[in-house]
Protein backbone atom coordinates (compact mmCIF):
# COMPACT_ATOMS: atom_id res chain seq x y z
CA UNK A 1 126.65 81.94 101.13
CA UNK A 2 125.52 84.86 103.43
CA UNK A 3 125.85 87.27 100.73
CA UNK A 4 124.32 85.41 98.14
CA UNK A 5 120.91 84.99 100.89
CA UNK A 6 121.56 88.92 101.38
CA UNK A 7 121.22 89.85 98.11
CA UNK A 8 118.39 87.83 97.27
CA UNK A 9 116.80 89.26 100.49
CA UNK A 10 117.72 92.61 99.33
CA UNK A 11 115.90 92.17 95.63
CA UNK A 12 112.36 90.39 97.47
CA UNK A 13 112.28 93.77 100.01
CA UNK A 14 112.79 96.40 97.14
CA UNK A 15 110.04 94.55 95.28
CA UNK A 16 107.79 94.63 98.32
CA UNK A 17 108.75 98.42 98.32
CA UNK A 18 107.60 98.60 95.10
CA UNK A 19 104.28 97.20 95.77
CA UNK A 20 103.68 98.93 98.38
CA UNK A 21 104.26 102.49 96.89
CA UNK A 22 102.09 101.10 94.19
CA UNK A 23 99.45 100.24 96.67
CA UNK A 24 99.91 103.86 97.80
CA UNK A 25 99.53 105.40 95.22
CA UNK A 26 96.73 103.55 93.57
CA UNK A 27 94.74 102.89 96.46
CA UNK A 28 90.79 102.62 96.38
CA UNK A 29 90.39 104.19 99.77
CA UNK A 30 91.89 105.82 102.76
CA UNK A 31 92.38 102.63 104.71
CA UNK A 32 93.70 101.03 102.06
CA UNK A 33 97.12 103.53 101.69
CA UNK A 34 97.04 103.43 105.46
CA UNK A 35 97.90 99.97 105.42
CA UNK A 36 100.20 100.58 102.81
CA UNK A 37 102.09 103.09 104.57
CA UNK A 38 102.10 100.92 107.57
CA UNK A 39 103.49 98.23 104.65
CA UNK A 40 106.50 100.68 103.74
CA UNK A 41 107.48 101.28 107.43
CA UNK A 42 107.93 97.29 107.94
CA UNK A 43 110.05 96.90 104.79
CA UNK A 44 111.80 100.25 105.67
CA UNK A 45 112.43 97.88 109.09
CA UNK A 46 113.52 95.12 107.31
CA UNK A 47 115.75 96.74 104.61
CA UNK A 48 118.13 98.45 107.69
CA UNK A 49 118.18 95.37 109.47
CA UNK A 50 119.72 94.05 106.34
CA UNK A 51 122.03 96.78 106.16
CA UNK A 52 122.98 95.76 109.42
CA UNK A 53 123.92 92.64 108.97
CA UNK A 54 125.68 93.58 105.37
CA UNK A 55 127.74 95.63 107.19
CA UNK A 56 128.02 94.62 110.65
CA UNK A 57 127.12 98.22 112.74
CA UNK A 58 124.54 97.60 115.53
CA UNK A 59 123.56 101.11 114.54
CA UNK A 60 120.90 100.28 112.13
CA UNK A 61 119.25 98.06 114.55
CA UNK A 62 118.43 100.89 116.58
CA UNK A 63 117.28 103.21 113.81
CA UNK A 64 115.12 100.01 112.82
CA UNK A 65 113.54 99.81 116.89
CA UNK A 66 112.84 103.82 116.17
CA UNK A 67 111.07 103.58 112.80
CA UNK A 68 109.06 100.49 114.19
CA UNK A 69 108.06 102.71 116.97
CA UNK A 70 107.17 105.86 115.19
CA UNK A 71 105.41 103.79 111.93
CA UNK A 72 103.05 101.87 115.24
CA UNK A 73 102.50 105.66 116.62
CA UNK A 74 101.84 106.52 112.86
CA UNK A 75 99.46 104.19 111.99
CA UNK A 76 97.07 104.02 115.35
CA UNK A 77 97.19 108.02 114.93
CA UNK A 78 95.72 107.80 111.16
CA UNK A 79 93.56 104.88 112.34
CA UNK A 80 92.34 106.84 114.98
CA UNK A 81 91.87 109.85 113.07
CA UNK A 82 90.21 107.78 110.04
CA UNK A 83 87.50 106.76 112.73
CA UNK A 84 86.89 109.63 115.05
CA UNK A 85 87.99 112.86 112.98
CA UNK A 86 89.87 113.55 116.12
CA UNK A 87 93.16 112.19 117.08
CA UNK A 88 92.91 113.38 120.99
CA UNK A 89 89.81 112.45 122.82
């Protein structure tokens, strides 16, 4: 039954992938692909953590803690930058 769930979870993040590259690509404005990369890094997050459970390492849960960290460091950065023009005040 797991497996069956995993897959299924597997197919609904690589469409959300999809969507989101699409998003990124296509875009109307800069806040717009912002969010979308921001988009990508949680379903980046989600797609080891199902690794990680297909496969049973503990490993990909920590790559998963340091891609949530540097996508949140990412995104307030751009943010930031989008606003101010200047990333350090």
């Amino acid at each position: 039954m797991l497996a069956i769930v995993l897959n299924i979870a597997f197919a609904l993040v690589a469409v959300a992938i999809a969507l989101g590259f699409w998003r990124l690509l296509v875009g109307p404005s800069a806040p717009d692909r912002i969010l979308a990369l921001d988009t990508l890094a949680i379903n980046a997050i989600a797609l080891l953590i199902l690794l990680g459970i297909r496969l049973g390492s503990g490993l990909y849960f920590e790559a998963a803690l340091l891609i949530a960290l540097i996508g949140f460091v990412s995104t307030v950065a751009l943010c930031k930058y989008l606003l101010r023009g200047d990333i350090i005040d």
